[in-house]
PDB file of N, CA and C in Angstrom:
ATOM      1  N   UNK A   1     -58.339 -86.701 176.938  1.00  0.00           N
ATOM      2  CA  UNK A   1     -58.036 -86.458 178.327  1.00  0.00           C
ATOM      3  C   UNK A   1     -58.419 -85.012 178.654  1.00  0.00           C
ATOM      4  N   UNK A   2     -59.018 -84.846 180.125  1.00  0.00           N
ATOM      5  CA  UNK A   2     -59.337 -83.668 180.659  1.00  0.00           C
ATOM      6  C   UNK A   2     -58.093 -82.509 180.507  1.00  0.00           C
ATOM      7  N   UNK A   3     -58.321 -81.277 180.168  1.00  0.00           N
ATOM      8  CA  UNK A   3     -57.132 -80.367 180.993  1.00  0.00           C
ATOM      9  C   UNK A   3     -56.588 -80.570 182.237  1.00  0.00           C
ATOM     10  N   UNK A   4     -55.647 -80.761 182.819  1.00  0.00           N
ATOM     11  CA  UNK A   4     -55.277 -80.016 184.251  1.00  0.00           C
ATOM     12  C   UNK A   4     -55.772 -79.105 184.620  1.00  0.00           C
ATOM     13  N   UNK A   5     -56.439 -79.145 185.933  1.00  0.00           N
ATOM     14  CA  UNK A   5     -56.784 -78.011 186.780  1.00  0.00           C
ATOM     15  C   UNK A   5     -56.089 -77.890 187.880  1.00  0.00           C
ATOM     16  N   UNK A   6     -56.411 -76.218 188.129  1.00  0.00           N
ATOM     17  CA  UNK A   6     -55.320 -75.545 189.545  1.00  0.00           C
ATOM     18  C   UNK A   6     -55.780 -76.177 190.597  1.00  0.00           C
ATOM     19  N   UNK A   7     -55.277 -76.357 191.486  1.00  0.00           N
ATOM     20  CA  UNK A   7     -56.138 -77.392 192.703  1.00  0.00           C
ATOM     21  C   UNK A   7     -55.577 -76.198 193.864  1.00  0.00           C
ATOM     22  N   UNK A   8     -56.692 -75.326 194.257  1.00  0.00           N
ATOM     23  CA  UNK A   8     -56.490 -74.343 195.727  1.00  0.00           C
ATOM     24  C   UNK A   8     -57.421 -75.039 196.593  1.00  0.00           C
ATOM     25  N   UNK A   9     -57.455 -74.303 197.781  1.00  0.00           N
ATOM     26  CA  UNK A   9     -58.377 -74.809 198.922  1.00  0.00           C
ATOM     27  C   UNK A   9     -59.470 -74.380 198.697  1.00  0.00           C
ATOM     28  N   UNK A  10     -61.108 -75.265 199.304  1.00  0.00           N
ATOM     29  CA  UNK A  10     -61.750 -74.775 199.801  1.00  0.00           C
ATOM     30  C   UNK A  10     -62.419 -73.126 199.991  1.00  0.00           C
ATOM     31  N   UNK A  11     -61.518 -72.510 200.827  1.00  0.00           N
ATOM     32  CA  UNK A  11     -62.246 -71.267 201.426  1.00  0.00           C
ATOM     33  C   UNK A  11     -62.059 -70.401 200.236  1.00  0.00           C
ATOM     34  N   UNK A  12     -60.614 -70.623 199.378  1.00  0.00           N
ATOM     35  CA  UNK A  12     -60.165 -69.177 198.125  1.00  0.00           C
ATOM     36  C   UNK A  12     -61.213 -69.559 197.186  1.00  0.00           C
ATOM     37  N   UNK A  13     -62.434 -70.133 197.171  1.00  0.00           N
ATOM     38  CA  UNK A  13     -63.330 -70.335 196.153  1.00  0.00           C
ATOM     39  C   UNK A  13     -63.331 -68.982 195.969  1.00  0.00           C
ATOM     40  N   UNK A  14     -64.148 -68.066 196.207  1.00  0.00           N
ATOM     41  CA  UNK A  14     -64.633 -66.970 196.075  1.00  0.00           C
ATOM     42  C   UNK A  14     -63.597 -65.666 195.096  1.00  0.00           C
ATOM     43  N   UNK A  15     -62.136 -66.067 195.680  1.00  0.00           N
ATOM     44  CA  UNK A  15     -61.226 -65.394 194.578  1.00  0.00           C
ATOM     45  C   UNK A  15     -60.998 -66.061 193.902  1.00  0.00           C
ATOM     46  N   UNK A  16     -60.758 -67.365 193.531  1.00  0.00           N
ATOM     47  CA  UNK A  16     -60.706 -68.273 192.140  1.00  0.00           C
ATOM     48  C   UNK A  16     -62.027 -68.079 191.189  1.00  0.00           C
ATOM     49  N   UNK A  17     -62.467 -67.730 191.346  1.00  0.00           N
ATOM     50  CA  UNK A  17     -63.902 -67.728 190.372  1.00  0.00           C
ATOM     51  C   UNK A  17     -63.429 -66.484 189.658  1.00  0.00           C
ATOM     52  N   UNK A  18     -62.759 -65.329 190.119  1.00  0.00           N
ATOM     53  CA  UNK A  18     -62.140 -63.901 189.041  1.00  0.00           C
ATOM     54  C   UNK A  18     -61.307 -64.548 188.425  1.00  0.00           C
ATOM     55  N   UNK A  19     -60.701 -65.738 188.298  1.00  0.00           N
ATOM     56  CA  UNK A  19     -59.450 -66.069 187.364  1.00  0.00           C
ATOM     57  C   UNK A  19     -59.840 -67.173 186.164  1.00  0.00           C
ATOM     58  N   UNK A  20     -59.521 -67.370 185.303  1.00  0.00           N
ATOM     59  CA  UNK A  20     -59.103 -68.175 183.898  1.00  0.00           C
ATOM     60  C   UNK A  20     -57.987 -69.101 183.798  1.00  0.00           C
ATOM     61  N   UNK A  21     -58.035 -69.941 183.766  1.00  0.00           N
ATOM     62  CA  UNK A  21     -56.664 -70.659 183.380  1.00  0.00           C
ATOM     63  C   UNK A  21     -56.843 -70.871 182.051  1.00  0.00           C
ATOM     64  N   UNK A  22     -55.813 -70.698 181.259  1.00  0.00           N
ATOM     65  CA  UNK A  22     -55.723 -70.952 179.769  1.00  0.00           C
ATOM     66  C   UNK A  22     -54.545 -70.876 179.456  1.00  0.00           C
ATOM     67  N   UNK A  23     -53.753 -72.152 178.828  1.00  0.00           N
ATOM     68  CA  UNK A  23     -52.724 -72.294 178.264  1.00  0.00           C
ATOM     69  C   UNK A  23     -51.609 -72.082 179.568  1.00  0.00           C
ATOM     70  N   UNK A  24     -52.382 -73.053 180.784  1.00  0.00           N
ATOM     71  CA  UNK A  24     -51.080 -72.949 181.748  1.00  0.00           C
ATOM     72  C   UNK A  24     -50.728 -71.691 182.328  1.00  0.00           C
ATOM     73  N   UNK A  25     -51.793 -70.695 182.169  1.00  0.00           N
ATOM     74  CA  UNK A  25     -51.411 -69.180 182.767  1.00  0.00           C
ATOM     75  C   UNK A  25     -52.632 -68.773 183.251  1.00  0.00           C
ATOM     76  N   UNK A  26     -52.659 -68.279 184.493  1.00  0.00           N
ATOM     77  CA  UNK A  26     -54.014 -67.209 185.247  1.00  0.00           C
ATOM     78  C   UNK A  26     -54.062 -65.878 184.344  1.00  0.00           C
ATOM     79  N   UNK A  27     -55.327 -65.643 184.342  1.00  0.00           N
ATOM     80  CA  UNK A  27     -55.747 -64.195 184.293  1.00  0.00           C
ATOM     81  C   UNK A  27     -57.124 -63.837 184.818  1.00  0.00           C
ATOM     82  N   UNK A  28     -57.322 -62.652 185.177  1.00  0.00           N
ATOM     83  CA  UNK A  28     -58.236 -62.291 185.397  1.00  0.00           C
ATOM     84  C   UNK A  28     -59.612 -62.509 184.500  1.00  0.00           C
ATOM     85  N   UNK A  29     -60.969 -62.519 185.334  1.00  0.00           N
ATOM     86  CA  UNK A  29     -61.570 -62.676 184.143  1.00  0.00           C
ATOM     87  C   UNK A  29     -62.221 -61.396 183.786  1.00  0.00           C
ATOM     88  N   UNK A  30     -62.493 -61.145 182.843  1.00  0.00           N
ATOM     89  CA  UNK A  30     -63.622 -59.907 182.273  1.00  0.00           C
ATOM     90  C   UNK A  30     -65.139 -59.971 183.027  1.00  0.00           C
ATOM     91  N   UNK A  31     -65.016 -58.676 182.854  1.00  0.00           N
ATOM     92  CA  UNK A  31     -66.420 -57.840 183.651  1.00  0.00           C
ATOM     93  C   UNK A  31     -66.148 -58.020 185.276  1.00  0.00           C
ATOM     94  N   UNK A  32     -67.286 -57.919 185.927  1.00  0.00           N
ATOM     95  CA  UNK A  32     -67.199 -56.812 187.426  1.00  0.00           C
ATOM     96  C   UNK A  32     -66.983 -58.590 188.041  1.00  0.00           C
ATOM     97  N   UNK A  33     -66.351 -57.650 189.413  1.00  0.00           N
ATOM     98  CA  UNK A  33     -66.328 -58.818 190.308  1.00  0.00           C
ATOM     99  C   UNK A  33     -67.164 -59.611 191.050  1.00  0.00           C
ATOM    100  N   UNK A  34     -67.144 -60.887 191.101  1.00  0.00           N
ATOM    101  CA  UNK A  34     -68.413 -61.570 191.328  1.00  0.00           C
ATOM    102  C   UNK A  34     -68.317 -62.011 192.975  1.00  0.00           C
ATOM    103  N   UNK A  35     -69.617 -61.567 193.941  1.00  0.00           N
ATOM    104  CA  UNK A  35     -70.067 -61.930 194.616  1.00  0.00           C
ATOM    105  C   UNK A  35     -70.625 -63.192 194.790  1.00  0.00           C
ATOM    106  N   UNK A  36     -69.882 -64.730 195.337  1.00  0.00           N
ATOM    107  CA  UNK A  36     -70.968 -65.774 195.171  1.00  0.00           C
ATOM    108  C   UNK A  36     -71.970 -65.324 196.219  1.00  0.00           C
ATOM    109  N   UNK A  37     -72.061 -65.134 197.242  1.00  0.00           N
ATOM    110  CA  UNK A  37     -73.088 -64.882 198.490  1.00  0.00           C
ATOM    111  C   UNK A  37     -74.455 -63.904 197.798  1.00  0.00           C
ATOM    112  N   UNK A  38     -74.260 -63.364 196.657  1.00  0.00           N
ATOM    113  CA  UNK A  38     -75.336 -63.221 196.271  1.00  0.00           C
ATOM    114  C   UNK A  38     -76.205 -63.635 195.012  1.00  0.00           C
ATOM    115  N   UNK A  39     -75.324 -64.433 194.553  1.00  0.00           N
ATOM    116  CA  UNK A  39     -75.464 -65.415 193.511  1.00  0.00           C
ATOM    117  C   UNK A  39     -76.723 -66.754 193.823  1.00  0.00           C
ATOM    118  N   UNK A  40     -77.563 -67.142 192.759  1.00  0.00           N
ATOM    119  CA  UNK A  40     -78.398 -67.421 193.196  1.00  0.00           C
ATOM    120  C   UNK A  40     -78.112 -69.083 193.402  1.00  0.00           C
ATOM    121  N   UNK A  41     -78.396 -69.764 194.497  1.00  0.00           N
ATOM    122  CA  UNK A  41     -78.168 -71.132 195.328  1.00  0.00           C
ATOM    123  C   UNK A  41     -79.144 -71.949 194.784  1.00  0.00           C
ATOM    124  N   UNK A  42     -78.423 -73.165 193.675  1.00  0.00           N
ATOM    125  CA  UNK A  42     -79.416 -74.065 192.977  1.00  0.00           C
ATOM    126  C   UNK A  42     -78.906 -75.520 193.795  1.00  0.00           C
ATOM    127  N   UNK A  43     -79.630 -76.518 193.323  1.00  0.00           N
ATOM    128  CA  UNK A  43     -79.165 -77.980 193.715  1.00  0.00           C
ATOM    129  C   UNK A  43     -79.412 -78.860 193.270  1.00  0.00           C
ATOM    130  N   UNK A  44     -78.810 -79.798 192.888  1.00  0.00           N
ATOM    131  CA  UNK A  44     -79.290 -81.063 192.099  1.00  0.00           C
ATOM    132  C   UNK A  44     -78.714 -82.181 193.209  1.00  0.00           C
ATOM    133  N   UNK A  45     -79.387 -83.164 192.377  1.00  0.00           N
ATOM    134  CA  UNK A  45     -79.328 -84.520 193.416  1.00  0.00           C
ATOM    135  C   UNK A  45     -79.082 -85.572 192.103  1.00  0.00           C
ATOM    136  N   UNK A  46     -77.426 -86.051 192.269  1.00  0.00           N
ATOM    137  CA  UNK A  46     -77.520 -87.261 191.569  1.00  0.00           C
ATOM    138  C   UNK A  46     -76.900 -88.203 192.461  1.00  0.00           C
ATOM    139  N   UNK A  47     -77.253 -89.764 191.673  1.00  0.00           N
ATOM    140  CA  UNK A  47     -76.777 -91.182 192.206  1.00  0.00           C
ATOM    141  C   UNK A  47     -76.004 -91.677 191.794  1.00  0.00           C
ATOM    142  N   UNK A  48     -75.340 -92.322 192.729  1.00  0.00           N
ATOM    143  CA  UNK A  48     -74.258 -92.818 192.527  1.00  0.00           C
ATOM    144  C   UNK A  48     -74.714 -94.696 192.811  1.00  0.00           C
ATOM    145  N   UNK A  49     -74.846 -95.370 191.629  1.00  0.00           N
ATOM    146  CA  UNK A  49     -75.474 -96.975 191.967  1.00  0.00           C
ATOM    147  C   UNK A  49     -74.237 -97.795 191.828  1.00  0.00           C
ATOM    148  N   UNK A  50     -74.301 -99.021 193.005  1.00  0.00           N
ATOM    149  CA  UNK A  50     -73.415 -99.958 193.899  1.00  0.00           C
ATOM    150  C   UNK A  50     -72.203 -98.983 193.825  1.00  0.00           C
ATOM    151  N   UNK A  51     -72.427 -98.046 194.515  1.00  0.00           N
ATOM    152  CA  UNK A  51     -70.757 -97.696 195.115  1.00  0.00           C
ATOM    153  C   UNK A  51     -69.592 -98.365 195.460  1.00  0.00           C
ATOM    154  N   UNK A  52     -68.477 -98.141 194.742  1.00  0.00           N
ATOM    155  CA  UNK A  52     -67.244 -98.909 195.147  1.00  0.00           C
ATOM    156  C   UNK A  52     -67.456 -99.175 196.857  1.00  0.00           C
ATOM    157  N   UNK A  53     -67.469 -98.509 197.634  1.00  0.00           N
ATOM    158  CA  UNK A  53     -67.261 -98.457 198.976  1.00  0.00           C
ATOM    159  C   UNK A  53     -68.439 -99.507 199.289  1.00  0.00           C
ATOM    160  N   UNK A  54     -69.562 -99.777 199.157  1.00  0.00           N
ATOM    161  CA  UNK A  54     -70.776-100.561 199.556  1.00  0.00           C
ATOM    162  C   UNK A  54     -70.748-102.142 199.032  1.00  0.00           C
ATOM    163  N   UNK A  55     -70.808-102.948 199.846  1.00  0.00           N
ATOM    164  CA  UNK A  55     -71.336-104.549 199.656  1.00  0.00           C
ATOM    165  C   UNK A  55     -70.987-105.150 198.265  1.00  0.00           C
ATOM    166  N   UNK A  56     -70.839-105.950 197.759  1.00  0.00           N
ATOM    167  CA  UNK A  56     -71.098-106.511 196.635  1.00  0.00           C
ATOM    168  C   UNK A  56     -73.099-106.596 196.430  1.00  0.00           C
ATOM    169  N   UNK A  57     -73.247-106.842 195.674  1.00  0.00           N
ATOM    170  CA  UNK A  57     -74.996-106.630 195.903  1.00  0.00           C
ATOM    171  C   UNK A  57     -75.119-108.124 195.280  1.00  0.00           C
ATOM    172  N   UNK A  58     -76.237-108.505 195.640  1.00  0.00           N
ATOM    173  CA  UNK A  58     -76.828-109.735 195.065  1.00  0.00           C
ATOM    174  C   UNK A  58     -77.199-109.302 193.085  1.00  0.00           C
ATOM    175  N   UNK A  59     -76.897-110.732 192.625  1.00  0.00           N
ATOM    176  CA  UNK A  59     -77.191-110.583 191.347  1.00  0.00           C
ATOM    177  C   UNK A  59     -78.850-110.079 190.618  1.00  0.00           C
ATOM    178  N   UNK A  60     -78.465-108.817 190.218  1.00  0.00           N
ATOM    179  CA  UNK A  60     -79.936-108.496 189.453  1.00  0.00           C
ATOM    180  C   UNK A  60     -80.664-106.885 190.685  1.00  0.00           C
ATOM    181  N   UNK A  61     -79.710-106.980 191.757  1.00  0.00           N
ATOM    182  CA  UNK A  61     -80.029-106.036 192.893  1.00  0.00           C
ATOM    183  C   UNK A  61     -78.988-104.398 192.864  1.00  0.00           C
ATOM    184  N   UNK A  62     -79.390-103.639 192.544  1.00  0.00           N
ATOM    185  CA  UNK A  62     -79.155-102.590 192.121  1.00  0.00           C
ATOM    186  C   UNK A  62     -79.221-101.322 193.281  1.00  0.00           C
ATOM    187  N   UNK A  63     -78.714-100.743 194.167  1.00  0.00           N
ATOM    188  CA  UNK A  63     -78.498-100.045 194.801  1.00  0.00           C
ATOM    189  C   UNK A  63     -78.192 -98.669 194.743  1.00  0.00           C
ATOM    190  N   UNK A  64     -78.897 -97.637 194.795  1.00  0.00           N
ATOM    191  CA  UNK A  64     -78.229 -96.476 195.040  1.00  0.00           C
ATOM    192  C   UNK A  64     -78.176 -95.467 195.782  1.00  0.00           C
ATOM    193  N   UNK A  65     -76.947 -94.019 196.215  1.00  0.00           N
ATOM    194  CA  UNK A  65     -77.103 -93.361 196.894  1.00  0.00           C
ATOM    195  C   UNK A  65     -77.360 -92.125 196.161  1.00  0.00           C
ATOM    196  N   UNK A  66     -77.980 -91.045 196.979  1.00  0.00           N
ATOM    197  CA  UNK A  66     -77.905 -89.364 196.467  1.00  0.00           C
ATOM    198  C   UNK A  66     -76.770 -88.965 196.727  1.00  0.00           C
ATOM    199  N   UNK A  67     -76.601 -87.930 195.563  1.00  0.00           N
ATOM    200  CA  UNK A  67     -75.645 -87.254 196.157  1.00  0.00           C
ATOM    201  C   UNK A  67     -75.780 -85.666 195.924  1.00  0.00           C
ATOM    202  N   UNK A  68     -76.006 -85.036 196.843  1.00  0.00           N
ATOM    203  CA  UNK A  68     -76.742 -83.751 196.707  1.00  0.00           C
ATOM    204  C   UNK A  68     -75.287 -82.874 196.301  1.00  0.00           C
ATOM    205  N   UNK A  69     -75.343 -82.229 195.222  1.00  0.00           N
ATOM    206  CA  UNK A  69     -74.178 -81.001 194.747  1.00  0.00           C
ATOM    207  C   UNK A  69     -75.031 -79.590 194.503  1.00  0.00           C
ATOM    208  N   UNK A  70     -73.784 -78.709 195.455  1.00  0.00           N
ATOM    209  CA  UNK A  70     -74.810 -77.186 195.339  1.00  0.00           C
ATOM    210  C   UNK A  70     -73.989 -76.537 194.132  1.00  0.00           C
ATOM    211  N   UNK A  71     -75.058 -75.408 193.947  1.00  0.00           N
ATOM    212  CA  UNK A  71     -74.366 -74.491 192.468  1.00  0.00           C
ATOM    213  C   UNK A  71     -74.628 -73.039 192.956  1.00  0.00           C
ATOM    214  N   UNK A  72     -73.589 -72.366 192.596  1.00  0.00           N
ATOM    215  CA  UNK A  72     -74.039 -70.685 192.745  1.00  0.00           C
ATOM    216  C   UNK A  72     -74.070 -70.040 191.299  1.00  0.00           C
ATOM    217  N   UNK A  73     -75.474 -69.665 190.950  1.00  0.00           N
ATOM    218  CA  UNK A  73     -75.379 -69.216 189.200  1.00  0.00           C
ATOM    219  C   UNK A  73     -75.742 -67.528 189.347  1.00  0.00           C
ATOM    220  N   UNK A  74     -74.773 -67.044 188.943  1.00  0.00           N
ATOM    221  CA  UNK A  74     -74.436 -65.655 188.762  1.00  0.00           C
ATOM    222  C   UNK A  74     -74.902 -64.712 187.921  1.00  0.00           C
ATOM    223  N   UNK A  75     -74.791 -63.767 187.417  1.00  0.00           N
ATOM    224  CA  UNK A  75     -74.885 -62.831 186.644  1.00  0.00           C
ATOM    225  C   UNK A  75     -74.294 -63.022 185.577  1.00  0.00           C
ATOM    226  N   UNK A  76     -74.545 -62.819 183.950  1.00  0.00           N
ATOM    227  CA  UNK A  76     -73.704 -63.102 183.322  1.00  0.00           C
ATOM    228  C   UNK A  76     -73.597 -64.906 182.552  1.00  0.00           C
ATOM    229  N   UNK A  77     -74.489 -65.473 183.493  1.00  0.00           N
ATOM    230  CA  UNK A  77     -73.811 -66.961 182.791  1.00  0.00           C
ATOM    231  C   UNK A  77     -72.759 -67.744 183.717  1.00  0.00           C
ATOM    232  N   UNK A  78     -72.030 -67.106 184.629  1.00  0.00           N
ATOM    233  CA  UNK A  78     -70.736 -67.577 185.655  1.00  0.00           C
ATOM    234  C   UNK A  78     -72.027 -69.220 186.622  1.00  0.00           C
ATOM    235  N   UNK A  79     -71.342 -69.959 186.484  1.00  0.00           N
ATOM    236  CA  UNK A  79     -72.315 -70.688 187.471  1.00  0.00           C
ATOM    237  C   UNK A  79     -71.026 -72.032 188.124  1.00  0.00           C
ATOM    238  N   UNK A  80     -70.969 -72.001 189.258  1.00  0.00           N
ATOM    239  CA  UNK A  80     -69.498 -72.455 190.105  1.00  0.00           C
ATOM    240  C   UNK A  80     -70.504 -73.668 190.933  1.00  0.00           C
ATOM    241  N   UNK A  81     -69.768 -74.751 191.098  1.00  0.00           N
ATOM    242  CA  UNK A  81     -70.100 -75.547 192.099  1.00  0.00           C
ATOM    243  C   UNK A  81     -69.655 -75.432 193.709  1.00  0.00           C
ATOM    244  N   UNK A  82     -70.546 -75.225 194.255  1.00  0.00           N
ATOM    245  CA  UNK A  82     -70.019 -74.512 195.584  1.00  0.00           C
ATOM    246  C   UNK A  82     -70.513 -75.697 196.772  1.00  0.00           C
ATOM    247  N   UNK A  83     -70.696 -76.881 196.772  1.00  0.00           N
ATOM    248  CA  UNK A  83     -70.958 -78.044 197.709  1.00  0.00           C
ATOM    249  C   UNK A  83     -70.115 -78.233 198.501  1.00  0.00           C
ATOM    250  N   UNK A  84     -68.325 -77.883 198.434  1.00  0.00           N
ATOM    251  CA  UNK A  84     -67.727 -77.808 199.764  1.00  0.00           C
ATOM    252  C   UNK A  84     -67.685 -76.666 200.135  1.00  0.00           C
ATOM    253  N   UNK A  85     -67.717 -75.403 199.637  1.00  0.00           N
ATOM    254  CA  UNK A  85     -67.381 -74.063 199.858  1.00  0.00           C
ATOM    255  C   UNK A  85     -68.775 -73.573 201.170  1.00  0.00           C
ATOM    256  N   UNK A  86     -70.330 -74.314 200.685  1.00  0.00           N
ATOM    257  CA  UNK A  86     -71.533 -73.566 201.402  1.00  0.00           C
ATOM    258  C   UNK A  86     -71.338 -74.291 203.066  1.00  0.00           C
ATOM    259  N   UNK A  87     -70.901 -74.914 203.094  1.00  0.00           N
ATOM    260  CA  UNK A  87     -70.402 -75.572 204.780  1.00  0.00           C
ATOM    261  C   UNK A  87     -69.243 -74.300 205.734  1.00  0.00           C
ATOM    262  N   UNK A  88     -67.988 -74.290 205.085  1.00  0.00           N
ATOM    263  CA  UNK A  88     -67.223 -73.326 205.238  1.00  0.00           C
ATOM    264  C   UNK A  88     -68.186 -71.983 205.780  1.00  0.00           C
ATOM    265  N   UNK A  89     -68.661 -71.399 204.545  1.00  0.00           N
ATOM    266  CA  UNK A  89     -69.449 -70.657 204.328  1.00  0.00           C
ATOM    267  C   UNK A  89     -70.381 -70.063 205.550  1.00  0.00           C
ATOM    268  N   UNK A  90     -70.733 -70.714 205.840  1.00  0.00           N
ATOM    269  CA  UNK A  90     -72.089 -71.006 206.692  1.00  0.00           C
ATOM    270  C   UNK A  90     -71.682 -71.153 208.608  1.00  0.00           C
ATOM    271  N   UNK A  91     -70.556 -71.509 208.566  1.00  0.00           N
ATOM    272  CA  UNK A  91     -69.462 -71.909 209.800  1.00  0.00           C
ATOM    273  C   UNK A  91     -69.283 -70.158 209.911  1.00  0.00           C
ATOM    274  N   UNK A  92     -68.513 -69.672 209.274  1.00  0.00           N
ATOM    275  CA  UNK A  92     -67.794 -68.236 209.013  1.00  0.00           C
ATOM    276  C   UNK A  92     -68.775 -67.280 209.440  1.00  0.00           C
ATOM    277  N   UNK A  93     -69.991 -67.115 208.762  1.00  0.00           N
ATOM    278  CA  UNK A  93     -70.862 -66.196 209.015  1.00  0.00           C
ATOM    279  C   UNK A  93     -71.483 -66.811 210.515  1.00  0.00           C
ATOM    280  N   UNK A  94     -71.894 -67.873 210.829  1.00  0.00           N
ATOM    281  CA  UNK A  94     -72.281 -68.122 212.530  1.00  0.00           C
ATOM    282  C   UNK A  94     -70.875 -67.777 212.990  1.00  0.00           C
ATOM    283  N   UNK A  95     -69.920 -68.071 213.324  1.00  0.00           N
ATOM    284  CA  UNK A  95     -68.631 -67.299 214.147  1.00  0.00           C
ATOM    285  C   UNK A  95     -68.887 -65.748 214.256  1.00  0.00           C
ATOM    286  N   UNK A  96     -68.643 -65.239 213.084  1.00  0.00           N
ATOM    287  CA  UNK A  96     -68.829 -63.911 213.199  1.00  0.00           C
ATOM    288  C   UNK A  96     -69.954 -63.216 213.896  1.00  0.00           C
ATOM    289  N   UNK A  97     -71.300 -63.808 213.318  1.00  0.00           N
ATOM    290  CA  UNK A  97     -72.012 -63.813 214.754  1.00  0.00           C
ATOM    291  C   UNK A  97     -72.216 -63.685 215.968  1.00  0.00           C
ATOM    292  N   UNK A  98     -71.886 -64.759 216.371  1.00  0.00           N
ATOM    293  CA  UNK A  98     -71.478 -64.657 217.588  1.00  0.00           C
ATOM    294  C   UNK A  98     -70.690 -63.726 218.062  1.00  0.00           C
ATOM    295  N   UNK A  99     -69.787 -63.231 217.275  1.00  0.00           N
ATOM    296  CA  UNK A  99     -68.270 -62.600 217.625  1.00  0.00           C
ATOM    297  C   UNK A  99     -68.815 -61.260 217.660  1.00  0.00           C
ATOM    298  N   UNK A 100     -70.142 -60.844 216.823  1.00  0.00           N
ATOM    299  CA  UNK A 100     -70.463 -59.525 217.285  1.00  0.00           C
ATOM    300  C   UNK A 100     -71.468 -59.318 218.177  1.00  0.00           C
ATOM    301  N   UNK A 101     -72.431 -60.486 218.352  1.00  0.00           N
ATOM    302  CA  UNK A 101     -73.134 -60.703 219.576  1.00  0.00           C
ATOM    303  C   UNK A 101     -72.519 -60.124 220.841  1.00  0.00           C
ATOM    304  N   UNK A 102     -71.347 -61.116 221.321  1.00  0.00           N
ATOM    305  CA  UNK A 102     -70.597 -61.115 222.174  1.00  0.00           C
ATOM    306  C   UNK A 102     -69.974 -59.315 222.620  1.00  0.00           C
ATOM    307  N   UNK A 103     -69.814 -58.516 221.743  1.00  0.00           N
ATOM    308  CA  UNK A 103     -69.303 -57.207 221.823  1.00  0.00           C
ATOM    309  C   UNK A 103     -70.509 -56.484 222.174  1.00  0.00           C
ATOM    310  N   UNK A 104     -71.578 -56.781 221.560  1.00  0.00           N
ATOM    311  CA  UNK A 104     -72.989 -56.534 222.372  1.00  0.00           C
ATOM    312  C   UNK A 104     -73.564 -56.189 223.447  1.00  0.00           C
TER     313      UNK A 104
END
């Protein structure tokens, strides 16, 4: 069986990536603090064939979907899956945008 993992939101990606869980306790991790936004943005594409959610399929008929997952690989070796975080992400910096447009 897997470990338990900490389950935070979404947006604290960026400070969860400085921490460790081990033996049921946080710590910080070693070396400098990591920037994902400048971390370099990879992507893979896997399938997922006859999805629970989709049709029964005819016998011998094989179906599948993509499923695109993003990665931010760092300095060091650190490499985080960031596929809900780059939406957030991406929302935040257009707001702000605007928000200094607007003072403009």
């Amino acid at each position: 069986m897997a470990p338990l993992c900490h389950v935070f939101h979404t947006e604290n990606l960026p400070d969860h990536v400085h921490t460790i869980q081990r033996n049921f306790q946080e710590k910080r991790r070693k070396g400098p603090a990591v920037n994902l936004k400048e971390c370099q943005l990879l992507e893979m594409v896997q399938y997922s064939c006859n999805p629970p959610q989709g049709e029964i399929p005819q016998p011998g008929v094989i179906t599948c979907q993509p499923i695109t997952r993003l990665f931010r690989r760092c300095a060091g070796g650190l490499t985080v899956e960031s596929t809900a975080w780059e939406p957030i992400r991406i929302a935040a910096e257009e707001a702000q945008k605007k928000a200094t447009d607007k003072k403009s």
